[in-house]
Protein backbone atom coordinates (compact mmCIF):
# COMPACT_ATOMS: atom_id res chain seq x y z
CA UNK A 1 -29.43 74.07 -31.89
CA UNK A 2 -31.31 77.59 -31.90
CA UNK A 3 -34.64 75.54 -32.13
CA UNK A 4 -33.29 73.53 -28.59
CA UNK A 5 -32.37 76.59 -26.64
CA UNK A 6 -35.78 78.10 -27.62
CA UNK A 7 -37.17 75.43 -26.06
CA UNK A 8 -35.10 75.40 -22.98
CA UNK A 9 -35.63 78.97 -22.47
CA UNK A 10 -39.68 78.61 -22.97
CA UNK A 11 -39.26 75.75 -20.22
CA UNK A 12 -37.58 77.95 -17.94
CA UNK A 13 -39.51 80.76 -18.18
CA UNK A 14 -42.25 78.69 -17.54
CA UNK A 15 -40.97 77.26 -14.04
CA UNK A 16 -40.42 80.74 -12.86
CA UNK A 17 -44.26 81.42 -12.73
CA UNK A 18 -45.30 81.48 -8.90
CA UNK A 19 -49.01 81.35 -8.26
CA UNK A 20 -50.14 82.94 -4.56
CA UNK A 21 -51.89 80.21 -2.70
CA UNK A 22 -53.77 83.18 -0.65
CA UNK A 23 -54.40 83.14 3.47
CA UNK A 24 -54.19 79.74 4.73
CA UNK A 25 -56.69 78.55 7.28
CA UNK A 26 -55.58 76.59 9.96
CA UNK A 27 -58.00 74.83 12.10
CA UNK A 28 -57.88 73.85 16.02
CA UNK A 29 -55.59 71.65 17.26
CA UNK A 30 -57.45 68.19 17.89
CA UNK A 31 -54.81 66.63 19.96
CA UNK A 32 -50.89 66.19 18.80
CA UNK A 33 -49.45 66.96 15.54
CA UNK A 34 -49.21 63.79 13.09
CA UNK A 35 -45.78 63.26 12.29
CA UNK A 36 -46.40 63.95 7.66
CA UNK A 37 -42.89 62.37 5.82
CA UNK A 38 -40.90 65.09 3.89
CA UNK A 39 -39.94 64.64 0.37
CA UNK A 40 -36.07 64.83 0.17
CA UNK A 41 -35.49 67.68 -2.13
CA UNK A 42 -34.08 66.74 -5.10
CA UNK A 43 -31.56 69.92 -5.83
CA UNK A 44 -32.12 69.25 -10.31
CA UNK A 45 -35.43 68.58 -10.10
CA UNK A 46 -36.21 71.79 -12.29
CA UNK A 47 -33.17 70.92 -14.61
CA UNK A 48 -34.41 67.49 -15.28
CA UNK A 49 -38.08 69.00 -15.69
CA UNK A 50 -36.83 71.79 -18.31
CA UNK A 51 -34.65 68.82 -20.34
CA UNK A 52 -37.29 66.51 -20.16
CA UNK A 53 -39.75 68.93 -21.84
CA UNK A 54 -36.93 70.46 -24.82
CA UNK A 55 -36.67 66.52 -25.51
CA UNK A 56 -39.82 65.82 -25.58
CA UNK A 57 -40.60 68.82 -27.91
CA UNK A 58 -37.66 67.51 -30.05
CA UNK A 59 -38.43 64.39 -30.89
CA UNK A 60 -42.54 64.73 -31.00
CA UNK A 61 -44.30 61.84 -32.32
CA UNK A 62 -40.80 59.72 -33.13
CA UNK A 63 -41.41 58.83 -28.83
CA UNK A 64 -44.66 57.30 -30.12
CA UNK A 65 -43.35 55.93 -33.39
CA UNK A 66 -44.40 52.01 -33.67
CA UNK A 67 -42.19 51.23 -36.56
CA UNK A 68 -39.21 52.63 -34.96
CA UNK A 69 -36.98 50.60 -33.33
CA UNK A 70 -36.10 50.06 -29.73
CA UNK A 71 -32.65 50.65 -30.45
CA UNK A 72 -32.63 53.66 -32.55
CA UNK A 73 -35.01 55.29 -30.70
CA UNK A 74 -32.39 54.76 -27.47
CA UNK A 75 -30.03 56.10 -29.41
CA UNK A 76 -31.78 59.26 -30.53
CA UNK A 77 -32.68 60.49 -27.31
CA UNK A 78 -29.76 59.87 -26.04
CA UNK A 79 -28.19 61.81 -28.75
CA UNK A 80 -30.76 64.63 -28.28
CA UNK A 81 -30.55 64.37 -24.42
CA UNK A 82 -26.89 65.33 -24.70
CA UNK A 83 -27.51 68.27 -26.94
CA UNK A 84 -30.13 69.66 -24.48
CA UNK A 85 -27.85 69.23 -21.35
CA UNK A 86 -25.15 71.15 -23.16
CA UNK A 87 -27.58 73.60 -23.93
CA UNK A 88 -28.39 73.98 -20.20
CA UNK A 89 -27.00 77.68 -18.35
CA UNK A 90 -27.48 75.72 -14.45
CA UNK A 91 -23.64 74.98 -14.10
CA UNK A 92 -23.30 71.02 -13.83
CA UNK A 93 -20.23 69.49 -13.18
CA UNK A 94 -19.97 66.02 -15.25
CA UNK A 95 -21.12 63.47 -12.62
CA UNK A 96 -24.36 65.76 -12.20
CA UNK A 97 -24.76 65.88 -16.11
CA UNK A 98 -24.55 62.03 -16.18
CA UNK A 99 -27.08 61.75 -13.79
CA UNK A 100 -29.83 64.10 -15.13
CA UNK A 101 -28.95 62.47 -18.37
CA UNK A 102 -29.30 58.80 -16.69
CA UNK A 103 -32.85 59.93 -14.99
CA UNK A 104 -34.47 61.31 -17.81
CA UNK A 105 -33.70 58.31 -20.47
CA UNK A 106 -35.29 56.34 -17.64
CA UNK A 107 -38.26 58.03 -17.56
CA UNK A 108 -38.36 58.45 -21.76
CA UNK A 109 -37.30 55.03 -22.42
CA UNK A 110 -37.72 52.94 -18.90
CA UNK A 111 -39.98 53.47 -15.72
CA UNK A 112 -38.63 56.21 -14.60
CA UNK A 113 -37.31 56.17 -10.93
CA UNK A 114 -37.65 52.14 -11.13
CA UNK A 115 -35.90 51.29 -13.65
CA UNK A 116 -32.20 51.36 -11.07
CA UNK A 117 -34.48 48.74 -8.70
CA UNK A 118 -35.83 46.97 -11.86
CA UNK A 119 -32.23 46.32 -13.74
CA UNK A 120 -30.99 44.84 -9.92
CA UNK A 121 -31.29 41.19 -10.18
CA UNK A 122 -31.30 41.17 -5.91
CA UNK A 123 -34.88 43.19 -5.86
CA UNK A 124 -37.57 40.64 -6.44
CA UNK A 125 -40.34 43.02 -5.47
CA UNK A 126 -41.34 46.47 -5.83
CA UNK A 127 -43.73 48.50 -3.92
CA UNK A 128 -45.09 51.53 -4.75
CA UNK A 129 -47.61 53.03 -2.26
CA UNK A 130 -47.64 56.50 -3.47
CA UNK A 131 -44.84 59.03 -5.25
CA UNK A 132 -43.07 59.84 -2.18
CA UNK A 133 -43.10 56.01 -1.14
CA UNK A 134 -41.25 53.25 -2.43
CA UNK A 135 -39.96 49.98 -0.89
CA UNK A 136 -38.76 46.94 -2.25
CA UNK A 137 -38.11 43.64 -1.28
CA UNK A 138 -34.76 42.17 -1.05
CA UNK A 139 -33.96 37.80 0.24
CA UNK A 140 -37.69 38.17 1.39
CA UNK A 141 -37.20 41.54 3.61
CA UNK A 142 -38.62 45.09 3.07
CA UNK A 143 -36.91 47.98 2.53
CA UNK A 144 -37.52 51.82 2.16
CA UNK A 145 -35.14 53.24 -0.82
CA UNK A 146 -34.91 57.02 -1.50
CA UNK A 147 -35.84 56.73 -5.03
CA UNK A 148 -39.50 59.46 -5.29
CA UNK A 149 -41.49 60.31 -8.73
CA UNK A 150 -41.86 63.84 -9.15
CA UNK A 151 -45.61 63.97 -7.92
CA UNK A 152 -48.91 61.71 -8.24
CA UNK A 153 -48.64 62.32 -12.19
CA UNK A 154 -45.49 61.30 -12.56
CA UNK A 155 -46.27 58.47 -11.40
CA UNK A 156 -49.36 58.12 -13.54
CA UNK A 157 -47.66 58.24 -16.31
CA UNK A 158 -45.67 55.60 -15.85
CA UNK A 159 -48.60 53.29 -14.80
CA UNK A 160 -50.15 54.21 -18.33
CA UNK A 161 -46.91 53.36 -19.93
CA UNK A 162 -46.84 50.32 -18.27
CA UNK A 163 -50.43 48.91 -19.05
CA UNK A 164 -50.64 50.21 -22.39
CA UNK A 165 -48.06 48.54 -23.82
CA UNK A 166 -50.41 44.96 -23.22
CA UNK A 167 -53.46 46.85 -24.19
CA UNK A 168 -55.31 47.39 -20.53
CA UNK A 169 -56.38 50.69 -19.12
CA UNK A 170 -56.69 52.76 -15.79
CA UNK A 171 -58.47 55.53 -15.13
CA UNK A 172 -61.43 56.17 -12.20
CA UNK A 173 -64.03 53.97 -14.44
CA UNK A 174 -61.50 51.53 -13.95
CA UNK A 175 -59.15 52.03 -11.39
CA UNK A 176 -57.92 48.41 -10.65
CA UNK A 177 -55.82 46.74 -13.37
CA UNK A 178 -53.43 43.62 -13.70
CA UNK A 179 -50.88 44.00 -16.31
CA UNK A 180 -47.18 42.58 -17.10
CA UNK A 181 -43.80 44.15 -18.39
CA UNK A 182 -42.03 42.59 -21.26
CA UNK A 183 -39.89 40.13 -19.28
CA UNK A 184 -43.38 38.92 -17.81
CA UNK A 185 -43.08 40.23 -14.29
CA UNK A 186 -46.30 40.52 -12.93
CA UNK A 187 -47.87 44.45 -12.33
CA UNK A 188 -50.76 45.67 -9.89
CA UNK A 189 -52.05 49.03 -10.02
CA UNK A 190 -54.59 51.15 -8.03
CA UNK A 191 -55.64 54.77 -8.66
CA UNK A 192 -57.64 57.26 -7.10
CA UNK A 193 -60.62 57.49 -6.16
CA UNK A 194 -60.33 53.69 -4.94
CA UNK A 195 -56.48 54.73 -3.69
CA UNK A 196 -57.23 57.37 -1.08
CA UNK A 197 -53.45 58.78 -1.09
CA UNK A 198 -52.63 58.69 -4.50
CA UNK A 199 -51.53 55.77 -6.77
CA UNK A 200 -50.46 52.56 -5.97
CA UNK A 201 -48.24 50.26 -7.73
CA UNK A 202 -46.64 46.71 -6.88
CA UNK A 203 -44.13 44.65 -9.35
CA UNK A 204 -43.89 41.43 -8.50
CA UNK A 205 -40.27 40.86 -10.72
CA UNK A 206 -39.49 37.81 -12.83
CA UNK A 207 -36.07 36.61 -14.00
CA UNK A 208 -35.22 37.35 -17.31
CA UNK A 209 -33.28 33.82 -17.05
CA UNK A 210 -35.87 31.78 -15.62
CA UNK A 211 -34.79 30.17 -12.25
CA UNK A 212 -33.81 25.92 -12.79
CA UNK A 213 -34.95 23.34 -10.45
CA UNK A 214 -31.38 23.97 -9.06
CA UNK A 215 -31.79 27.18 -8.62
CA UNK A 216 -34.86 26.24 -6.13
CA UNK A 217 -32.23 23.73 -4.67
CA UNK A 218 -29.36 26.44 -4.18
CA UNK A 219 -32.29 28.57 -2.40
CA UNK A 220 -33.05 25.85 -0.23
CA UNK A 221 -37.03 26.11 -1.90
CA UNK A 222 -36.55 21.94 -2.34
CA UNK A 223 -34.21 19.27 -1.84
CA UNK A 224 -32.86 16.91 -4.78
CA UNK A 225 -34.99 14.37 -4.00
CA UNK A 226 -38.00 16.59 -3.76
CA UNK A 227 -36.86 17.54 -7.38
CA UNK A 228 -36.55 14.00 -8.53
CA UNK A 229 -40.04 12.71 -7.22
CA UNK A 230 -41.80 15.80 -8.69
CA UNK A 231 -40.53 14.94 -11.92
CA UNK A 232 -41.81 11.46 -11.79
CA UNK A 233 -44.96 13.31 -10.93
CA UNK A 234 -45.02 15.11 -13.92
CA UNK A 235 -43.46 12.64 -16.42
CA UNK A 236 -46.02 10.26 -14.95
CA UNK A 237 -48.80 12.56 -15.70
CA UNK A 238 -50.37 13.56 -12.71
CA UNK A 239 -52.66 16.13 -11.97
CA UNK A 240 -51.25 18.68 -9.11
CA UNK A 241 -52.26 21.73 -7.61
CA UNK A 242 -49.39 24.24 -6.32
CA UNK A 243 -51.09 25.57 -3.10
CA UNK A 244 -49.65 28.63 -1.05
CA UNK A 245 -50.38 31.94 0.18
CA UNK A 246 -49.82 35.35 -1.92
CA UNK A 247 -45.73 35.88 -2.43
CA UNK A 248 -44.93 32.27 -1.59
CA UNK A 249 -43.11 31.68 -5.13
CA UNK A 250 -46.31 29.27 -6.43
CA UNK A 251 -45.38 30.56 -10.10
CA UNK A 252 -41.82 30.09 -10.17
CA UNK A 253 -42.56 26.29 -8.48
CA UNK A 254 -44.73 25.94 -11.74
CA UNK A 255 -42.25 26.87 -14.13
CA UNK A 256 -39.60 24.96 -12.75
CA UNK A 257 -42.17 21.75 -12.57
CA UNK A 258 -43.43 22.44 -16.22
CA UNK A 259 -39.81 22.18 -17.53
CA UNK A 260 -40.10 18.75 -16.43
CA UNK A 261 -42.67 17.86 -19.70
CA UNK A 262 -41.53 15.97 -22.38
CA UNK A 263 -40.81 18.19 -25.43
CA UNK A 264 -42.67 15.97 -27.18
CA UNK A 265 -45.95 17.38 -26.21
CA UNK A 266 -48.31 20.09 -27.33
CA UNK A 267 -48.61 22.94 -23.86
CA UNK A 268 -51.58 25.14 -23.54
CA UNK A 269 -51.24 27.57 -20.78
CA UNK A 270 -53.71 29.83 -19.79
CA UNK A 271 -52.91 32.90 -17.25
CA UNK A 272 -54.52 36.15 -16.12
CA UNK A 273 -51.45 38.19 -17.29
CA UNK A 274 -48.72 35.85 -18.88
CA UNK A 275 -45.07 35.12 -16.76
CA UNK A 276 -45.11 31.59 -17.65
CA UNK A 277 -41.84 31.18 -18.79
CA UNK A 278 -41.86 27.82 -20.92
CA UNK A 279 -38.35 26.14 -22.67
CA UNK A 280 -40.28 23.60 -24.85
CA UNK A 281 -40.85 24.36 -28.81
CA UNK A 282 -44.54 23.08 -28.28
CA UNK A 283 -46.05 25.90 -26.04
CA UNK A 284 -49.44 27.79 -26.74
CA UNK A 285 -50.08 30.30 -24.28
CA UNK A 286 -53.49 32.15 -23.81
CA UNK A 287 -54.39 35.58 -21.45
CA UNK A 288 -57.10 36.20 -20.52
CA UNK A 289 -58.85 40.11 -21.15
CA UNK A 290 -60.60 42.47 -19.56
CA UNK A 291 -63.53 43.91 -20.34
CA UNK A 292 -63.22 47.33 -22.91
CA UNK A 293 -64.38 50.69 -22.19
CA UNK A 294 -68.31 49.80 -22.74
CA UNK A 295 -67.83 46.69 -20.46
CA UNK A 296 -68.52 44.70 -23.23
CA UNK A 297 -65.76 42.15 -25.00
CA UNK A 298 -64.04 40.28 -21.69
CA UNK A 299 -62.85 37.20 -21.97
CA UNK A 300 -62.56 34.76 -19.10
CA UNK A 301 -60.23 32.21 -17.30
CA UNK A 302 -63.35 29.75 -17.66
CA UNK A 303 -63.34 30.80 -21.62
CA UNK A 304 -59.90 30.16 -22.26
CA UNK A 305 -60.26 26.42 -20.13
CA UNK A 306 -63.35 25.61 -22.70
CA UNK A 307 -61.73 26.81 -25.27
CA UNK A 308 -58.38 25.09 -25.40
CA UNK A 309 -59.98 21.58 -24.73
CA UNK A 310 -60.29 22.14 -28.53
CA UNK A 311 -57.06 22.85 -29.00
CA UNK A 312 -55.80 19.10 -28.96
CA UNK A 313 -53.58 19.78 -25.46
CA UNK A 314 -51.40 17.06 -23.86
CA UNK A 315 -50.97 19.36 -20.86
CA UNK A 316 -53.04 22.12 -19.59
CA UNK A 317 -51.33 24.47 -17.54
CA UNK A 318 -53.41 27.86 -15.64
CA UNK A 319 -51.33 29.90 -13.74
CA UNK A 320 -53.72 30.42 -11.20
CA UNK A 321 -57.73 29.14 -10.20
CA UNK A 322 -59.79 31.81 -8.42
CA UNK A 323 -63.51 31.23 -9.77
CA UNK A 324 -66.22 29.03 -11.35
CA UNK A 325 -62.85 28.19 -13.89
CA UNK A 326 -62.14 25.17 -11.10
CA UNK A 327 -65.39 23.26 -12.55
CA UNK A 328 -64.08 23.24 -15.83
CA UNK A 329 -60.13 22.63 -15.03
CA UNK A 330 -61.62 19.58 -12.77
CA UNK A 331 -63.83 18.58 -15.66
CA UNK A 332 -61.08 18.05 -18.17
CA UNK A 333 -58.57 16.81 -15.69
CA UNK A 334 -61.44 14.13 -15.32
CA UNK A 335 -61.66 13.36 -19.01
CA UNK A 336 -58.83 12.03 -20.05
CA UNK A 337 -56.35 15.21 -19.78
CA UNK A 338 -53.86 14.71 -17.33
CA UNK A 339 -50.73 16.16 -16.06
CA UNK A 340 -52.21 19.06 -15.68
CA UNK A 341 -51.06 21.62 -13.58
CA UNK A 342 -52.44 24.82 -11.83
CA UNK A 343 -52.02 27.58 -8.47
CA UNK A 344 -54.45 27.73 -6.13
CA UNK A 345 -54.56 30.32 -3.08
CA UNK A 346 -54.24 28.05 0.35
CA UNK A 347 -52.68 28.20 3.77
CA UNK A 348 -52.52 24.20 3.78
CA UNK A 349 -53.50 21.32 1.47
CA UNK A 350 -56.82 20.29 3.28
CA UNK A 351 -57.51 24.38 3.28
CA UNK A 352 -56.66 24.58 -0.95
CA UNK A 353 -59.70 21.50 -1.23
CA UNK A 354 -61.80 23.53 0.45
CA UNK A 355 -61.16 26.47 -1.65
CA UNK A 356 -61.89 24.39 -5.06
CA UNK A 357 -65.30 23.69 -3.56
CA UNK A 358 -65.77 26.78 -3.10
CA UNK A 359 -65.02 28.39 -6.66
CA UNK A 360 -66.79 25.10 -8.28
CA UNK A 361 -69.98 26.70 -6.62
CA UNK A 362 -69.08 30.02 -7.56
CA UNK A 363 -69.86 28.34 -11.21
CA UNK A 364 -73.42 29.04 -10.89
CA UNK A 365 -74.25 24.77 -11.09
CA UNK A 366 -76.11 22.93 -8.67
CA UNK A 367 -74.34 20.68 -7.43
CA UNK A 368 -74.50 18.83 -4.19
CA UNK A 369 -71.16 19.08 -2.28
CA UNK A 370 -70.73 15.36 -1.96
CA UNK A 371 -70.48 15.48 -6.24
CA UNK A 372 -68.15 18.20 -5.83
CA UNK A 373 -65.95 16.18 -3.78
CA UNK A 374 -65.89 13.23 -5.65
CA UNK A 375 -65.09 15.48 -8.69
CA UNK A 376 -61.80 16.66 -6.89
CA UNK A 377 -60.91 13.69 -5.60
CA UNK A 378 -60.81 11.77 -9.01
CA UNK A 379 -59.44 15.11 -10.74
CA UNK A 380 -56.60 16.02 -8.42
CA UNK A 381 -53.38 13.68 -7.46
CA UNK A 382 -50.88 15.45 -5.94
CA UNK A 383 -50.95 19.07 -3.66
CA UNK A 384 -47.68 20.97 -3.46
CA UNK A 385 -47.78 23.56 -0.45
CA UNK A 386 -45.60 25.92 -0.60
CA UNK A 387 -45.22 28.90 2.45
CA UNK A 388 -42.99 32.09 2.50
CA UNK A 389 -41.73 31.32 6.17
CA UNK A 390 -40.85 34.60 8.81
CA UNK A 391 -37.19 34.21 7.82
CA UNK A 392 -38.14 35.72 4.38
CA UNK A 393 -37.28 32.46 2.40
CA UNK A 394 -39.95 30.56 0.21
CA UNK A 395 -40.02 26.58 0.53
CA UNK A 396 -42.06 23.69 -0.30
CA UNK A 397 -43.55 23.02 3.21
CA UNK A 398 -45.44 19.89 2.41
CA UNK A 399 -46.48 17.72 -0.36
CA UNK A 400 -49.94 15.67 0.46
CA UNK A 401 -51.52 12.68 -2.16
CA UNK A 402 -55.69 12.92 -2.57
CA UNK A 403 -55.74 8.96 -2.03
CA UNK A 404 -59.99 8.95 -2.64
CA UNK A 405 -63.24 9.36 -0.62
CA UNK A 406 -64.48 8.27 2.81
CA UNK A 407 -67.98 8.97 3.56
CA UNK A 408 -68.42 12.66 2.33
CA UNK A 409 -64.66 13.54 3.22
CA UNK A 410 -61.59 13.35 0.71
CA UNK A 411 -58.81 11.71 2.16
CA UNK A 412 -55.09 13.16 2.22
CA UNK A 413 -52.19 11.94 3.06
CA UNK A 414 -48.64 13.09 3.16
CA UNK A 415 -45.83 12.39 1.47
CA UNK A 416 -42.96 14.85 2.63
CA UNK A 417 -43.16 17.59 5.54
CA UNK A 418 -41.10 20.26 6.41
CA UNK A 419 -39.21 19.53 9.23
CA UNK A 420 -39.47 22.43 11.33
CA UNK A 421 -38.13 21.24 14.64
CA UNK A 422 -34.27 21.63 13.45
CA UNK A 423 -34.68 25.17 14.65
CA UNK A 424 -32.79 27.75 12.78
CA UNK A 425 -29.30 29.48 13.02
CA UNK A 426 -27.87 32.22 14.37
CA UNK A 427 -29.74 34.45 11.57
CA UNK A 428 -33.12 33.13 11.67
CA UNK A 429 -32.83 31.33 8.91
CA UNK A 430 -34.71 28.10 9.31
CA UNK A 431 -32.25 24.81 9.26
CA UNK A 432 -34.94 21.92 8.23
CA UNK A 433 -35.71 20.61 5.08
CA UNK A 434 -38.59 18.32 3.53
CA UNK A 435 -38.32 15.05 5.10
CA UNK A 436 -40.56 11.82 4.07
CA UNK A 437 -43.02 10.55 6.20
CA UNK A 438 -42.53 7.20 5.38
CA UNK A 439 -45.80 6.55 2.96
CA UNK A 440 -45.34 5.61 -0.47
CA UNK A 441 -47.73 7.01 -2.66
CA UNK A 442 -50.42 5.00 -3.77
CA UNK A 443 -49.81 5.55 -7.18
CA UNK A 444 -46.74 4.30 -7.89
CA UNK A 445 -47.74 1.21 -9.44
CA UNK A 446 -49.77 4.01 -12.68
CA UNK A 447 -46.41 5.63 -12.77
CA UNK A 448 -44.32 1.71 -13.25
CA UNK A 449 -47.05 1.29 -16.27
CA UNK A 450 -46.00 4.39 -17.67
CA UNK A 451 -42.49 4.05 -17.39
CA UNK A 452 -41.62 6.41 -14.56
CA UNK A 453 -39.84 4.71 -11.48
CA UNK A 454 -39.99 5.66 -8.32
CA UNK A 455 -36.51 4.74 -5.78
CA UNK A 456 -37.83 2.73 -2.93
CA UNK A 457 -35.42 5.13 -0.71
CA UNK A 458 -36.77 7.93 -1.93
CA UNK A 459 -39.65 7.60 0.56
CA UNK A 460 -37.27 6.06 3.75
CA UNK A 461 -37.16 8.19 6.93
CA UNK A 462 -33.60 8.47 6.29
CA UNK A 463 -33.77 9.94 3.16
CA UNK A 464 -32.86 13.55 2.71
């Protein structure tokens, strides 16, 4: 106990240490005063700062210890964090105490000033555009919370917790990174100099119970028999592309259409930063790396495709194609492995064609466009759209069959459209749903030989 209220004491003393900024300058006034956002002082700010050091200097390298486990280690800083707030002369009644105490475990054990937003199963976003910043994303709206990190590195800290548990890095060599959190939400961070006004960081959350096809259907993200002819799709083996626009809920539409494979069959999935969140026994999932500090030692998307045609997959599954990778996914969709799946970033399914053309050149092979084409159009069977529309909500806004090739242009046409001319209700919300257009598709007749029927209603203009 003497050793702890040395340490407080040190802390303390050390907080009371004022350093003159001198004369400040102040230039001309250029025209009228920007409005500049005030932090909202937090009145503990110096008590959490002095507890947060004792327990740090208490517990040393046991923080860092590998071989300790998550659970012990929770339970000796909170043990220690309770012996340090007792310690504390600033008088605290007992719902202050159990704050400070809450705040600081965060920040030892969790992500700090997060962690409340992370643990809230209603937040499916998190955006962090600086320390005094935060907003996050609730049923597809923004919102500003009061939630701040101490300063700039603060928050830097918890950006290097965050990537170096999955082995990346950020720093100004390398100020861009992609990384993950345990449960496989999906992290972006920016630092300076790239991030003029301090560091930036967006979470992109993932269930820790990943969301059901009738989860999508309670959302309103498809319809039942959207859900039933997708399966077909997959059971049937087809080769689809998810195509929507950043935030549209592409991912989560693959997950739920993956858990339509048989569990018979060997998985290979391949993503930048894993969230794939597979239920079958048979799953081998790949990520690919960055390169290391000497720029030497990356590893691919277009790697990882080569490399798991080796692998003896019934279904390939990349969580997202955004370079010369599409040659090679089209290659082996072409050669005998299909029902395959991937994400592609597209406003509409003519647009997401375009855009594999586009990265199939980016491949570095000469090829002329018209073999390009013909490549997708014997590769790919099925494009999903999906669209996060203005009332916040994320649905499946069209689904569009690659029938073949006429002249030098691949032919499309769709299935089921979002009907948008129900209007919407007295909230915004949008009333329509995916309606059929009347076509059958014109495989139906592979997906009889294998098995997989297809209701003749299904398809009628009165279906729902």
């Amino acid at each position: 106990m003497s050793n702890l209220a040395e340490r407080l004491d040190r802390a303390r003393a050390q907080q009371q240490v004022v350093v003159d900024p001198g004369p400040t300058q102040v230039r001309p006034s250029a025209g009228p005063t920007p409005v500049v956002k005030r932090r909202a002082v937090d009145p503990f700010a110096g008590v959490k700062e002095r507890v947060h050091q004792a327990l740090v200097e208490q517990l040393g390298p046991r923080l860092y210890d590998p071989h300790l486990a998550e659970a012990e280690l929770a339970a000796q800083v909170r043990t220690t964090l309770q012996e340090v707030i007792d310690l504390e002369q600033t008088p605290l009644s007992h719902a202050d105490r159990t704050r400070i105490a809450q705040d600081v475990s965060d920040d030892i054990l969790g992500h700090g000033p997060l962690e409340p937003y992370l643990r809230d199963p209603e937040v499916s976003e998190i955006m962090v555009n600086g320390p005094d910043s935060i907003f996050v994303e609730r049923a597809g709206k923004l919102f500003p919370v009061e939630a701040t990190f101490s300063n700039d590195a603060h928050l830097r800290r918890t950006i290097d917790k965050i990537v170096g548990r999955v082995g990346r890095r950020v720093d100004e060599s390398s100020p861009m990174v992609d990384a993950r959190l345990p449960d496989g939400s999906r992290v972006n961070a920016v630092v300076p100099p790239i991030a003029l006004d301090g560091s930036l960081l967006t979470i992109r959350k993932f269930s820790a119970d990943p969301f059901t096809d009738k989860d999508l259907i309670t959302f309103g993200t498809i319809t039942p028999n959207i859900r039933d002819f997708l399966a077909a799709c997959v059971k049937g083996r087809r080769n689809i592309i998810i195509s929507g626009g950043t935030g549209s809920g592409k991912t989560t539409t693959l997950n739920v259409m993956s858990s339509f494979i048989p569990a018979d069959e060997r998985i290979v999935t391949i993503e930048d930063a894993a969230e794939l969140q597979l239920q079958q026994d048979h799953v081998l999932r790949l990520e690919s790396r960055p390169p290391n500090i000497e720029g030497r030692g990356a590893i691919q998307i277009r790697d990882l495709v080569k490399n798991c045609l080796r692998m003896r997959p019934d279904r390939i599954i990349v969580g997202e194609i955004r370079d010369g990778a599409a040659l090679d996914m089209l290659q082996a969709m072409n050669t005998g492995h299909d029902g395959s799946i991937t994400t592609v970033h597209a406003n509409t399914p003519r647009d997401s064609l375009s855009r594999l053309e586009t990265m199939v050149l980016m491949a570095g092979v000469e090829l002329p466009v018209r073999a390009i084409r013909e490549q997708v159009a014997g590769a790919v069977d099925l494009i999903v759209q999906q669209s996060r529309l203005k009332d916040g909500t994320r649905r499946i806004t069209a689904i569009s069959e690659v029938v073949g090739m006429e002249s030098d242009v691949i032919t499309l046409q769709d299935i089921f459209l979002f009907d948008y001319s129900a209007g919407r209700d007295d909230a915004g919300r949008f009333l329509g749903g995916m309606v059929p257009t009347g076509i059958r598709p014109k495989f139906t007749s592979d997906l009889q030989d294998l098995g997989v029927e297809l209701p003749v209603q299904l398809f009628s203009r009165m279906a729902r």
